[in-house]
Protein backbone atom coordinates (compact mmCIF):
# COMPACT_ATOMS: atom_id res chain seq x y z
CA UNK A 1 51.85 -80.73 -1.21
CA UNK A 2 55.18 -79.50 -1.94
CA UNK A 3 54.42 -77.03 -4.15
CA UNK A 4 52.24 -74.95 -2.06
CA UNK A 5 54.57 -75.88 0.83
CA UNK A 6 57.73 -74.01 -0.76
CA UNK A 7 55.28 -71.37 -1.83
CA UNK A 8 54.80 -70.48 1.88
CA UNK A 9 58.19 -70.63 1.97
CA UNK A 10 58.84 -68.14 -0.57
CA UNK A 11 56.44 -65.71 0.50
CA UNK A 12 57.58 -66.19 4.09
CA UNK A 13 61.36 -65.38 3.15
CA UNK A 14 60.24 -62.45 1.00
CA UNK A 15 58.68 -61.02 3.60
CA UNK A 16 61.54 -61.28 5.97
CA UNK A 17 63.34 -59.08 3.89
CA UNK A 18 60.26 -56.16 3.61
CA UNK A 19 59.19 -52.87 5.38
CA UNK A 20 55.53 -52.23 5.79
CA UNK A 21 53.54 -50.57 3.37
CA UNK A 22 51.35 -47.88 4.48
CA UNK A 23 48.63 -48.79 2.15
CA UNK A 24 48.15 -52.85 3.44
CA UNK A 25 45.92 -53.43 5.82
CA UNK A 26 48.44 -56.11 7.82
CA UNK A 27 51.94 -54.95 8.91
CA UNK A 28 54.63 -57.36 7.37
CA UNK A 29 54.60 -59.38 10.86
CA UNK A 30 51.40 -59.66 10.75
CA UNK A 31 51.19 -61.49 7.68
CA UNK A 32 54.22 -63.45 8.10
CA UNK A 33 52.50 -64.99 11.54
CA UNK A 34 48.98 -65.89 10.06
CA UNK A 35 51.26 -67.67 6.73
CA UNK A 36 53.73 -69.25 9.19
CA UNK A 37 50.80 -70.27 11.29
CA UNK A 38 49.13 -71.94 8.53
CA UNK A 39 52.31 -73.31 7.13
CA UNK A 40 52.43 -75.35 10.45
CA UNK A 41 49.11 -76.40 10.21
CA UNK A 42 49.65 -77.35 6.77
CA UNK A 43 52.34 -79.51 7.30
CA UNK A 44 50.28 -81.19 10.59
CA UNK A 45 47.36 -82.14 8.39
CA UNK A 46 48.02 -82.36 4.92
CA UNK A 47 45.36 -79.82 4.44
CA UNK A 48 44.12 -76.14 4.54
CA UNK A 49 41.66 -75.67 6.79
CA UNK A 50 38.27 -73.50 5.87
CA UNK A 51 39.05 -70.86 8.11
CA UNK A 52 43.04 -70.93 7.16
CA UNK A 53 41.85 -70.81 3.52
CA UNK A 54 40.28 -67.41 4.46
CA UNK A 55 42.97 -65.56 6.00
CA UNK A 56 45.31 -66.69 3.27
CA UNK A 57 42.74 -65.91 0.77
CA UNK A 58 41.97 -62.22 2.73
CA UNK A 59 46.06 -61.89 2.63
CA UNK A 60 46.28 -62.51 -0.91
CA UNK A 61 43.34 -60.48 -2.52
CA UNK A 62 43.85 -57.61 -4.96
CA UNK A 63 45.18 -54.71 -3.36
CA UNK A 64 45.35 -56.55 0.10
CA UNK A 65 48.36 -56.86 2.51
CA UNK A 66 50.81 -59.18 0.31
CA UNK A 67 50.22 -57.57 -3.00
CA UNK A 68 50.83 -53.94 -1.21
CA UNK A 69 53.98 -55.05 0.39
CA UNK A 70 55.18 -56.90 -2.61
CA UNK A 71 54.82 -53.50 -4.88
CA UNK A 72 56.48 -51.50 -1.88
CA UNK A 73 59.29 -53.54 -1.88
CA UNK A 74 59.81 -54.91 -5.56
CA UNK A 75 58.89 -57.61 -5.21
CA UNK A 76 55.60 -57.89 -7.07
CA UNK A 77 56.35 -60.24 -10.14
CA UNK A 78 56.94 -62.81 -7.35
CA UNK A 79 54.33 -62.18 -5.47
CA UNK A 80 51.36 -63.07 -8.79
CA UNK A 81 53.88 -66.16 -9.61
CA UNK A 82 53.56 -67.38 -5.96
CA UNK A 83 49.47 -65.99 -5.74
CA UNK A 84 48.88 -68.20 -8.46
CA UNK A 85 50.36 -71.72 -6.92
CA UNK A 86 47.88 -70.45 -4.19
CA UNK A 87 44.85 -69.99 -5.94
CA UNK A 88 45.37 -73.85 -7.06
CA UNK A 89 44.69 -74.76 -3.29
CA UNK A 90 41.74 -72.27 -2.45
């Protein structure tokens, strides 16, 4: 639970401190709302719901938003380290 927790986290803060890329399909407040949405629910029930498992999954597909924004704004060896804790729970 905590890992995927402070992976939220991460992803969250690191997307605080973005611009929007032209080429994802979800500005960066976008996707920092659905993951801080989820976060919450997370934390409520333990657990990833089916359709929160989709938009985080959507989110974090090749070439989607988070991957995008992550390459726009350097961040992109952090964004596979954090994918990958989030794979474990999809």
């Amino acid at each position: 639970m905590e890992e995927l927790i402070s992976a939220f986290e991460r992803i969250i803060k690191l997307l605080e401190n973005s611009e929007d890329s032209i080429w994802a399909n979800y500005t960066v407040d976008e996707a920092k709302e659905i993951l801080q949405t989820e976060l919450v629910n997370y934390k409520q029930t333990q657990k990833l719901s089916d359709s929160g498992k989709s938009r985080i999954n959507f989110l974090f597909l090749p070439t989607s938003a988070l991957q995008e924004i992550s390459m726009d704004n350097g961040w992109g060896d952090q964004y596979v380290e954090i994918s990958n804790i989030f794979d474990k729970y999809l």
